[in-house]
PDB file of N, CA and C in Angstrom:
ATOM      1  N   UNK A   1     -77.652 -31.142  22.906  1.00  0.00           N
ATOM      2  CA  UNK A   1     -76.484 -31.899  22.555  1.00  0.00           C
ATOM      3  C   UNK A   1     -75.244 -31.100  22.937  1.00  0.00           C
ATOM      4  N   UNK A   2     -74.460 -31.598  23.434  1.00  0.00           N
ATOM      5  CA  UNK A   2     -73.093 -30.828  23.780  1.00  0.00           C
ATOM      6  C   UNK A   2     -71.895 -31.218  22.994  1.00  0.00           C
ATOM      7  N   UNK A   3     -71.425 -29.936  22.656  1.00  0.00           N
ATOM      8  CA  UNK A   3     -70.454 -30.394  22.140  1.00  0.00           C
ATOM      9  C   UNK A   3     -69.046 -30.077  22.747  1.00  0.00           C
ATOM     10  N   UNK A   4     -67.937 -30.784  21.937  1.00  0.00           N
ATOM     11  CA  UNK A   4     -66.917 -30.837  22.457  1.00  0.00           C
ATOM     12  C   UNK A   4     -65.652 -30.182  21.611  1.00  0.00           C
ATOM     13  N   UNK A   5     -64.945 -29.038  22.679  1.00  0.00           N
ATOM     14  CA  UNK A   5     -63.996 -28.501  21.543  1.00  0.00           C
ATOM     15  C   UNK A   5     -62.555 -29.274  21.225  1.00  0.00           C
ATOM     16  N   UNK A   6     -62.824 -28.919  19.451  1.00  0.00           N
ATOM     17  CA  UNK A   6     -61.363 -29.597  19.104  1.00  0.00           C
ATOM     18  C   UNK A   6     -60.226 -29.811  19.945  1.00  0.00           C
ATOM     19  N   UNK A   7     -59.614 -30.987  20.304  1.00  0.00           N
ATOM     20  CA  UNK A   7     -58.322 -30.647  21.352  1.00  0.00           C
ATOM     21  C   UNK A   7     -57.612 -30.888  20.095  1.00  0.00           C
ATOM     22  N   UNK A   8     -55.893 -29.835  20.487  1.00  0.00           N
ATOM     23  CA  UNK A   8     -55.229 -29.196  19.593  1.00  0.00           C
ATOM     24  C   UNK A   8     -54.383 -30.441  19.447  1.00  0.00           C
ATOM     25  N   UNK A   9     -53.620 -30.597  18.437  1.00  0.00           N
ATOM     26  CA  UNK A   9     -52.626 -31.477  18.395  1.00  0.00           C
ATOM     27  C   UNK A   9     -51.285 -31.497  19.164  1.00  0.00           C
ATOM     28  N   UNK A  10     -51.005 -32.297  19.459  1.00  0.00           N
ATOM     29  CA  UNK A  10     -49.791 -32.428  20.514  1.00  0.00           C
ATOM     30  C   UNK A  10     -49.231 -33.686  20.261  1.00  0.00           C
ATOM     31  N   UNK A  11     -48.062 -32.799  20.931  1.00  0.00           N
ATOM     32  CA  UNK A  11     -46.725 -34.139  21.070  1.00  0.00           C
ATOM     33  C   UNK A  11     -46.677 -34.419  22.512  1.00  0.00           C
ATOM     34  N   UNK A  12     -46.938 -35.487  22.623  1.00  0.00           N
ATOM     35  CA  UNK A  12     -46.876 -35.685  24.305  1.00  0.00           C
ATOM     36  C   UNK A  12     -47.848 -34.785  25.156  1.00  0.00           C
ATOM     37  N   UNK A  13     -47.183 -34.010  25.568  1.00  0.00           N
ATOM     38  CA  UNK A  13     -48.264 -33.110  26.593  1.00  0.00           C
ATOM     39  C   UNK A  13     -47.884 -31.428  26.290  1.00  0.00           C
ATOM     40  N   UNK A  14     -47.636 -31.544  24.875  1.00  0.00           N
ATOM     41  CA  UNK A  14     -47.348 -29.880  24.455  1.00  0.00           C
ATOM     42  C   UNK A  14     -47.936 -29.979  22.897  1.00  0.00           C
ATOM     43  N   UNK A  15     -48.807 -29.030  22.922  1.00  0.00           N
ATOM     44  CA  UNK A  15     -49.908 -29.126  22.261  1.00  0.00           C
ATOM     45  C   UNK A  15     -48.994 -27.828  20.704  1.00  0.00           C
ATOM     46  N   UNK A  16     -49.398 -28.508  19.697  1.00  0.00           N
ATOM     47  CA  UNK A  16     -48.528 -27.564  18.393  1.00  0.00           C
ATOM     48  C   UNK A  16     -49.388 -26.496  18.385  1.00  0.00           C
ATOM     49  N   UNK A  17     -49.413 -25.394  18.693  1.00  0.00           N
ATOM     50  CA  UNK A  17     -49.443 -23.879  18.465  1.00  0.00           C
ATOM     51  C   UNK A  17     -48.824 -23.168  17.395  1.00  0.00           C
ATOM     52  N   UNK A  18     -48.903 -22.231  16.666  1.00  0.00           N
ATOM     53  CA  UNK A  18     -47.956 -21.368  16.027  1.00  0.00           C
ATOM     54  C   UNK A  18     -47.504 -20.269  16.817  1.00  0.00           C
ATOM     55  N   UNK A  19     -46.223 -20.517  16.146  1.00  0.00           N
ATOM     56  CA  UNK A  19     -45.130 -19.690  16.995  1.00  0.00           C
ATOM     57  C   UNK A  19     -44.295 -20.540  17.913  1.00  0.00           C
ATOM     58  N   UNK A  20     -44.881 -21.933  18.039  1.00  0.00           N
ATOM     59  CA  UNK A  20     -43.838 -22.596  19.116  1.00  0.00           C
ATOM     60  C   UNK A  20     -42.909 -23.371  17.866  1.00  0.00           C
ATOM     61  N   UNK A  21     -41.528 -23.898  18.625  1.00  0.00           N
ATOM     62  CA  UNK A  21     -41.467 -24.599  17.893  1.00  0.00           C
ATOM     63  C   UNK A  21     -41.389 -25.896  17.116  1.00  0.00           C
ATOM     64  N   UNK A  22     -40.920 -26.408  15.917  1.00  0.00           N
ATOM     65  CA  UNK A  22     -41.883 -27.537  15.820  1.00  0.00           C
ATOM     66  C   UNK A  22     -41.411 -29.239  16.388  1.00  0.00           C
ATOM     67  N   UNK A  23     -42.595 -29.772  16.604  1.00  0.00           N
ATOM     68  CA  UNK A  23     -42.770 -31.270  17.274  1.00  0.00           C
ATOM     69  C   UNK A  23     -41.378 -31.976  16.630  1.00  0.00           C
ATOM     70  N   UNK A  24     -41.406 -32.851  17.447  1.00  0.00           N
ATOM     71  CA  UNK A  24     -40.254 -33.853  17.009  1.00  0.00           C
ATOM     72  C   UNK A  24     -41.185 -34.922  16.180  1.00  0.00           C
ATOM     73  N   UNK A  25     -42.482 -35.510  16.394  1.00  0.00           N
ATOM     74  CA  UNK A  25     -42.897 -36.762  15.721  1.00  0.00           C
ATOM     75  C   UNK A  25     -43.537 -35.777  14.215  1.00  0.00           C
ATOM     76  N   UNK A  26     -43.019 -36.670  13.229  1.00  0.00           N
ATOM     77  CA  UNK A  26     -42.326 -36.107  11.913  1.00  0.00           C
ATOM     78  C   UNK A  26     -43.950 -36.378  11.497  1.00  0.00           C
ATOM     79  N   UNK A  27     -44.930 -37.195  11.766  1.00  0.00           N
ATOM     80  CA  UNK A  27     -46.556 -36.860  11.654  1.00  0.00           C
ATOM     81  C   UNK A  27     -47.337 -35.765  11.694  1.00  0.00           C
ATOM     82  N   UNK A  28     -46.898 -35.169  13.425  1.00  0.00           N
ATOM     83  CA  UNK A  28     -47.461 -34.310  14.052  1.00  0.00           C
ATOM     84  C   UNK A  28     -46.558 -32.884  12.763  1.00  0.00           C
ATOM     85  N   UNK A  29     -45.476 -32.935  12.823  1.00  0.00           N
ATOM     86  CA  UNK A  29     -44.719 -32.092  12.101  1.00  0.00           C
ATOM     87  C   UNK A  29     -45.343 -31.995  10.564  1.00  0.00           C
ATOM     88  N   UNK A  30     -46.099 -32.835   9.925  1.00  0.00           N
ATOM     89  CA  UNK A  30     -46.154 -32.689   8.492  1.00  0.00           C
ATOM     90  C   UNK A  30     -47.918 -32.079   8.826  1.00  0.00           C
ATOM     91  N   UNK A  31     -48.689 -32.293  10.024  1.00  0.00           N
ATOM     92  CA  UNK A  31     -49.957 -32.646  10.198  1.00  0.00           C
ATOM     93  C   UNK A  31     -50.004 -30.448  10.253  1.00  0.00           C
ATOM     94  N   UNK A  32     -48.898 -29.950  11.200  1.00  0.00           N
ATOM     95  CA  UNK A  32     -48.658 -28.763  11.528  1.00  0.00           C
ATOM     96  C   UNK A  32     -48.425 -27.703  10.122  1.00  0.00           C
ATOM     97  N   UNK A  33     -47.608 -28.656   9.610  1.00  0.00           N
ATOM     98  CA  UNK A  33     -47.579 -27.742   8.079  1.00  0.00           C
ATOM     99  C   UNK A  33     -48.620 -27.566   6.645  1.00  0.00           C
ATOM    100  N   UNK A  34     -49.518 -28.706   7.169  1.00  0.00           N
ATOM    101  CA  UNK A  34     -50.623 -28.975   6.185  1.00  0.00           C
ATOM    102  C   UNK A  34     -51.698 -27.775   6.919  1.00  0.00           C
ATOM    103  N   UNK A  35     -51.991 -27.550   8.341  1.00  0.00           N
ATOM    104  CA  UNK A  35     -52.676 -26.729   9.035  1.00  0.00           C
ATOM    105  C   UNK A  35     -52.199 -25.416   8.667  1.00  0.00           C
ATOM    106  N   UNK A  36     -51.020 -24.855   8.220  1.00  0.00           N
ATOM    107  CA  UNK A  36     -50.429 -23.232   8.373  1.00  0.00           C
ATOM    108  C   UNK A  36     -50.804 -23.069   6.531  1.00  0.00           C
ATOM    109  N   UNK A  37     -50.315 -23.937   6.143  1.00  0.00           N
ATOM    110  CA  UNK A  37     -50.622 -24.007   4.383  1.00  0.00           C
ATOM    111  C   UNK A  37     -51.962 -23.423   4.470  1.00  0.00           C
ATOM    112  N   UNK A  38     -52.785 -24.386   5.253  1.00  0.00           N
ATOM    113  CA  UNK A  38     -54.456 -23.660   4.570  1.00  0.00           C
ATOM    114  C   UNK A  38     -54.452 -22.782   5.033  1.00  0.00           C
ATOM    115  N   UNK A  39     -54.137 -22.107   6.060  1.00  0.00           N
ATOM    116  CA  UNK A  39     -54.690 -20.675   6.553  1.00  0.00           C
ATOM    117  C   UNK A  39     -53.870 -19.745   5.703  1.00  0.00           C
ATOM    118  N   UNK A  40     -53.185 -20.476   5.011  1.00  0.00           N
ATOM    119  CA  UNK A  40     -52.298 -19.248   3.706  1.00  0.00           C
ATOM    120  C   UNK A  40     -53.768 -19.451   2.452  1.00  0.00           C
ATOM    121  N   UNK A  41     -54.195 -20.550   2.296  1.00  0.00           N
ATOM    122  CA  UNK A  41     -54.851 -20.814   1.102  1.00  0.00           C
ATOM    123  C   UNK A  41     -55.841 -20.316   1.606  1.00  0.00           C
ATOM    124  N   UNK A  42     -56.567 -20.631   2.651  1.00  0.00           N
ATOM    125  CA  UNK A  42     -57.701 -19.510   2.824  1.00  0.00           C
ATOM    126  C   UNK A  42     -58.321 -18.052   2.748  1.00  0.00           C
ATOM    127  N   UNK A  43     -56.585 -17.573   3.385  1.00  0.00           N
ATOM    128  CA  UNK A  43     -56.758 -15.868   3.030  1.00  0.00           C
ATOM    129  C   UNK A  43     -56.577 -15.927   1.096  1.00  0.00           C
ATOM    130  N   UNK A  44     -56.017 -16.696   0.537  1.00  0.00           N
ATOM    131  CA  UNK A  44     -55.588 -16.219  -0.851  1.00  0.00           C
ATOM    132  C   UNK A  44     -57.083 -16.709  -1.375  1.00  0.00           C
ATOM    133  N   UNK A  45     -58.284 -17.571  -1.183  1.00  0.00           N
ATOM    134  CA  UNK A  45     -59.295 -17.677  -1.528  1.00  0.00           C
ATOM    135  C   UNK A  45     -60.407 -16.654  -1.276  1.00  0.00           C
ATOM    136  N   UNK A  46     -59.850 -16.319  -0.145  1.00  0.00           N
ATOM    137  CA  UNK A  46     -60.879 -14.909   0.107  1.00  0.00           C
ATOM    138  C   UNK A  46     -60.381 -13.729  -0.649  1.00  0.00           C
ATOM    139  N   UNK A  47     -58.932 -13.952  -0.853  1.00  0.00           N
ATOM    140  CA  UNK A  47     -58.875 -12.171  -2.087  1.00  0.00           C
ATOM    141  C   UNK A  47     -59.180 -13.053  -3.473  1.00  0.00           C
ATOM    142  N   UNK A  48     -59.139 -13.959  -3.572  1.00  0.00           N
ATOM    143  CA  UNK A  48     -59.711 -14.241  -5.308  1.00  0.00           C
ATOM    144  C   UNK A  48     -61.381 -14.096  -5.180  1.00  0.00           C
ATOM    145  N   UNK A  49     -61.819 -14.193  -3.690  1.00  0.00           N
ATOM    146  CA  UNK A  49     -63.220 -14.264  -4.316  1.00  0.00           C
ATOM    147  C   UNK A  49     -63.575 -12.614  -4.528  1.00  0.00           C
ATOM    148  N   UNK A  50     -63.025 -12.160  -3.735  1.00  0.00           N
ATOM    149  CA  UNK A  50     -63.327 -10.275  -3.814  1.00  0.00           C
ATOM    150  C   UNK A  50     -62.962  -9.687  -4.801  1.00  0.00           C
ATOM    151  N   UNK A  51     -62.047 -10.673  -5.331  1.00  0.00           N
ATOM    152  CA  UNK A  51     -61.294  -9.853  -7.196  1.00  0.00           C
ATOM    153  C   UNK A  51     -62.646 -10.480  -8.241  1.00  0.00           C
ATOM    154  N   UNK A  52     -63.129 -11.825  -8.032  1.00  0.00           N
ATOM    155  CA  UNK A  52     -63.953 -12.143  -8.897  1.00  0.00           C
ATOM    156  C   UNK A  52     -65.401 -11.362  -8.673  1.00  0.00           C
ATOM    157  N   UNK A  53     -65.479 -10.145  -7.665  1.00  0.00           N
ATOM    158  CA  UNK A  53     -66.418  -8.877  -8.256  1.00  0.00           C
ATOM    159  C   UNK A  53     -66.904  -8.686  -8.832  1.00  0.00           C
ATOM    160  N   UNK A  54     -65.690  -8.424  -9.686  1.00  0.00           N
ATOM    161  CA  UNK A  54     -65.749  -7.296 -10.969  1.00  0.00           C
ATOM    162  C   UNK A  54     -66.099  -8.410 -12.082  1.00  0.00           C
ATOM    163  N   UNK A  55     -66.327  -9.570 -11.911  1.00  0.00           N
ATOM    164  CA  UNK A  55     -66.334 -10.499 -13.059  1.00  0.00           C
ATOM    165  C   UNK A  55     -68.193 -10.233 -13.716  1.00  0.00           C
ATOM    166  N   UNK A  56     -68.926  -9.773 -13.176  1.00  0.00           N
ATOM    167  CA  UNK A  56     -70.157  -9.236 -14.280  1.00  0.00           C
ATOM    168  C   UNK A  56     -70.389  -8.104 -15.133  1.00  0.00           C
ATOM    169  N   UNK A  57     -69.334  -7.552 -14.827  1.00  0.00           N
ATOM    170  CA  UNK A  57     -69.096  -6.667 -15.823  1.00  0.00           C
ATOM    171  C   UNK A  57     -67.870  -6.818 -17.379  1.00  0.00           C
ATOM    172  N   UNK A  58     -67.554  -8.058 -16.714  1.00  0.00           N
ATOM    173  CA  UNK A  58     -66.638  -8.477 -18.093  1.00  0.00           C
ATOM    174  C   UNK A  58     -67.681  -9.355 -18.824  1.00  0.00           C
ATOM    175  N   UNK A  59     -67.145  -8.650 -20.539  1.00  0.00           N
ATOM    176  CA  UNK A  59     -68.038  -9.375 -21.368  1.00  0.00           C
ATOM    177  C   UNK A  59     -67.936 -10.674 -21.307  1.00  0.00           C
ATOM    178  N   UNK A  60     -66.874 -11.677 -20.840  1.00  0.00           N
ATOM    179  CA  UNK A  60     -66.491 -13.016 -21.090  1.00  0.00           C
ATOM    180  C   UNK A  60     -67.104 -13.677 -19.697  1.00  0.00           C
ATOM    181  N   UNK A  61     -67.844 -12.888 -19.109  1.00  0.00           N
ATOM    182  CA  UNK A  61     -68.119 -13.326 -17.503  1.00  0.00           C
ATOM    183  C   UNK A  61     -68.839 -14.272 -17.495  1.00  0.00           C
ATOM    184  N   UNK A  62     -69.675 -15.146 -18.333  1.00  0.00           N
ATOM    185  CA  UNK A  62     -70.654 -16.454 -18.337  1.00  0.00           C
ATOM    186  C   UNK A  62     -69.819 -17.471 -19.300  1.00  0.00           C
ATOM    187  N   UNK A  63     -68.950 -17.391 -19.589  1.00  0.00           N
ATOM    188  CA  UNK A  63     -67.981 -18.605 -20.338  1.00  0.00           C
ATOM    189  C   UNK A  63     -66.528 -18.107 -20.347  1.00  0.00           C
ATOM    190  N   UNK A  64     -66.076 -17.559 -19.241  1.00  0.00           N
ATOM    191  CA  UNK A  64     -65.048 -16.899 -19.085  1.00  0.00           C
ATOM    192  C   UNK A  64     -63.755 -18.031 -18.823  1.00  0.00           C
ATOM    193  N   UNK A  65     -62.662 -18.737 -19.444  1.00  0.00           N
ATOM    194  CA  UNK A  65     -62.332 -19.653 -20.045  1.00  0.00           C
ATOM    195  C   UNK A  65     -61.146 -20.101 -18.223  1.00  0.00           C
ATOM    196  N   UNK A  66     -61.070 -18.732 -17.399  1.00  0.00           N
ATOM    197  CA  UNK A  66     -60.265 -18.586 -16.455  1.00  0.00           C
ATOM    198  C   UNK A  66     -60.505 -19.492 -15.030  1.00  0.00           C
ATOM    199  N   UNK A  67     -61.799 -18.876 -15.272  1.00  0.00           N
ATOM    200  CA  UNK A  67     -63.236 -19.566 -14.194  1.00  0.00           C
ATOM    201  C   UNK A  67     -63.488 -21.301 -14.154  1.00  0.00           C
ATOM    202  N   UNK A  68     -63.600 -21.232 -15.625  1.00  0.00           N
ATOM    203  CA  UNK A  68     -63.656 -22.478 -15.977  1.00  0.00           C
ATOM    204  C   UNK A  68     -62.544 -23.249 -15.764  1.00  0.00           C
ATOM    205  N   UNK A  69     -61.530 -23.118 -16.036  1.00  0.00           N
ATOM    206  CA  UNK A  69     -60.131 -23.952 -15.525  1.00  0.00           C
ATOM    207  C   UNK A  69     -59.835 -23.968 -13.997  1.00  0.00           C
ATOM    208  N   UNK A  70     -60.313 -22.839 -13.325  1.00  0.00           N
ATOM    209  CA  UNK A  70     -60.356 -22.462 -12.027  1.00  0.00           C
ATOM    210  C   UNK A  70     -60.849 -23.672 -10.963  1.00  0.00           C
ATOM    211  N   UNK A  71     -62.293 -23.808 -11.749  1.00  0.00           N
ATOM    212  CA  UNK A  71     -63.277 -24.215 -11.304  1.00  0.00           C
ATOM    213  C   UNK A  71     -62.950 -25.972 -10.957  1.00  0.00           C
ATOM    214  N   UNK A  72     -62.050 -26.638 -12.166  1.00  0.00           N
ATOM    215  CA  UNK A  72     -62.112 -27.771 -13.052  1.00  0.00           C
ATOM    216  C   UNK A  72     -61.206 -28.167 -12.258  1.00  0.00           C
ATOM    217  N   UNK A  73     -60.097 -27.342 -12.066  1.00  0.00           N
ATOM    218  CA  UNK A  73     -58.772 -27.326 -11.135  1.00  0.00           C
ATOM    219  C   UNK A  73     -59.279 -27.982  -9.664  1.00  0.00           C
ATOM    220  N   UNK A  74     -59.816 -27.127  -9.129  1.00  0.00           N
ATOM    221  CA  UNK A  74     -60.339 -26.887  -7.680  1.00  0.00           C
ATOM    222  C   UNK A  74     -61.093 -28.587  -7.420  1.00  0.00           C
ATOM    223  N   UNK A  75     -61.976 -28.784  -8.149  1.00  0.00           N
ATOM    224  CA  UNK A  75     -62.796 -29.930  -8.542  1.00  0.00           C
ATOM    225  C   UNK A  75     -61.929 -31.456  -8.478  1.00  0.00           C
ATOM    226  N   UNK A  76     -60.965 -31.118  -8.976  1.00  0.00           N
ATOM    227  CA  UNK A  76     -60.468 -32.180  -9.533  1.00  0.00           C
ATOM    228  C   UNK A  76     -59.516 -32.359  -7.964  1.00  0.00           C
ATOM    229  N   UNK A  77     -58.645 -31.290  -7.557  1.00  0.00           N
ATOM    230  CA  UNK A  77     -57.723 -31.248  -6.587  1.00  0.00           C
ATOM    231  C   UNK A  77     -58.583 -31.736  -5.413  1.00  0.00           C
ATOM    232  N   UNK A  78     -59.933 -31.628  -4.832  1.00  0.00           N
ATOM    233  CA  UNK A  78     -61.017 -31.603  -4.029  1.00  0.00           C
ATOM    234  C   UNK A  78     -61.289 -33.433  -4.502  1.00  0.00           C
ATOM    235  N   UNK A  79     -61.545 -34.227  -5.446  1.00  0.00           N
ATOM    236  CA  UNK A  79     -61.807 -35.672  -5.520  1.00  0.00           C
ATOM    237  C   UNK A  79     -60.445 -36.092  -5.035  1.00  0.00           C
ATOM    238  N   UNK A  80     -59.273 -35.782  -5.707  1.00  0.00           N
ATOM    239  CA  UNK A  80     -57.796 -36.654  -6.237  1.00  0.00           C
ATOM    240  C   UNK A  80     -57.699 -36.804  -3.993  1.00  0.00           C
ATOM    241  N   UNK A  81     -58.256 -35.794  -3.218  1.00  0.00           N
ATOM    242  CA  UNK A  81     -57.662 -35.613  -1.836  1.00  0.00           C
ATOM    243  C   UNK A  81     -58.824 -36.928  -1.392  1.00  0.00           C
ATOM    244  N   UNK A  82     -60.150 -36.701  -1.324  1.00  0.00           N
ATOM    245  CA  UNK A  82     -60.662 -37.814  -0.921  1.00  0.00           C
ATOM    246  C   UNK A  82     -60.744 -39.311  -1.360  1.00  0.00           C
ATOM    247  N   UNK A  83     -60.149 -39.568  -2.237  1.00  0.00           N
ATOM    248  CA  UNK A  83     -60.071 -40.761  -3.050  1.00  0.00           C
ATOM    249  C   UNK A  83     -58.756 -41.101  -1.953  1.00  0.00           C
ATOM    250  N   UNK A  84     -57.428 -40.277  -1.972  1.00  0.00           N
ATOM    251  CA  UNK A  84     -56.377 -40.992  -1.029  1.00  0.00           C
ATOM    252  C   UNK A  84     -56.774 -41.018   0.182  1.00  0.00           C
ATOM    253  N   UNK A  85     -57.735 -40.174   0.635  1.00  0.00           N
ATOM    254  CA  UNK A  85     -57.969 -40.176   2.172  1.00  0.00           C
ATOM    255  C   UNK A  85     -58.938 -41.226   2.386  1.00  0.00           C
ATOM    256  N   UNK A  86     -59.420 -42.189   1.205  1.00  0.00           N
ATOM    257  CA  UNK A  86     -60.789 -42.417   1.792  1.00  0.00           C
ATOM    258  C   UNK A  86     -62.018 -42.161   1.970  1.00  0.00           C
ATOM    259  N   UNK A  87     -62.458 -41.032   1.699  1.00  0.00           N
ATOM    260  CA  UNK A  87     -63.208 -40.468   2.260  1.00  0.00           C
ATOM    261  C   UNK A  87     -64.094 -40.531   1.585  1.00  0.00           C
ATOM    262  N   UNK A  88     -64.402 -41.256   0.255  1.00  0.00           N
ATOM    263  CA  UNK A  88     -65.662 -41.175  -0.606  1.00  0.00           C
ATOM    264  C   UNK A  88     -66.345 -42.482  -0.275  1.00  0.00           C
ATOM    265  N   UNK A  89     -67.788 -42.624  -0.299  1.00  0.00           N
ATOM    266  CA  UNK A  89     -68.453 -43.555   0.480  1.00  0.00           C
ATOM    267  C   UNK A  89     -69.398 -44.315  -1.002  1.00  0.00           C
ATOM    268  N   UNK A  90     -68.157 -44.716  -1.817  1.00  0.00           N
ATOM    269  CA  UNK A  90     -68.826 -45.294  -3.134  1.00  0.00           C
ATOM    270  C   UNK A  90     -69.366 -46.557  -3.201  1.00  0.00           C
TER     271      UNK A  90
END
């Protein structure tokens, strides 16, 4: 099976990169800032997961009240996105 790589988003025939600057169609422009956001939320998910380490050595580490809101948060933010997008196949 072959596959095919993502083509990047573009305005016309200039494709949004970081570092260039940004598109005029106010889509492509909101589509560019939703893309730079996660790669901020991604690195900040990878240092929470390396801090949550140390979490078996805390006594509160199996009903730890932080985790749990964490968790509930994440959960909830993860449905509320596919419900507007569509994306649940109920």
């Amino acid at each position: 099976m072959t596959t095919h790589p993502q083509k990047p988003l573009q305005v016309g025939s200039r494709p949004i990169v970081p570092g260039i600057p940004n598109p005029t169609c106010p889509v492509l422009l909101e589509a560019k800032n939703v893309l730079d956001t996660t790669q901020d939320l991604h690195r900040m998910i990878r240092k929470l997961r390396r801090s949550t380490q140390r979490c078996p050595t805390c006594p509160e580490h199996l009903e730890c009240p932080t985790m749990v809101y964490f968790a509930h948060a994440v959960d909830t933010a993860i449905r509320e996105v596919r419900q507007e997008w569509g994306l649940d196949k109920e």
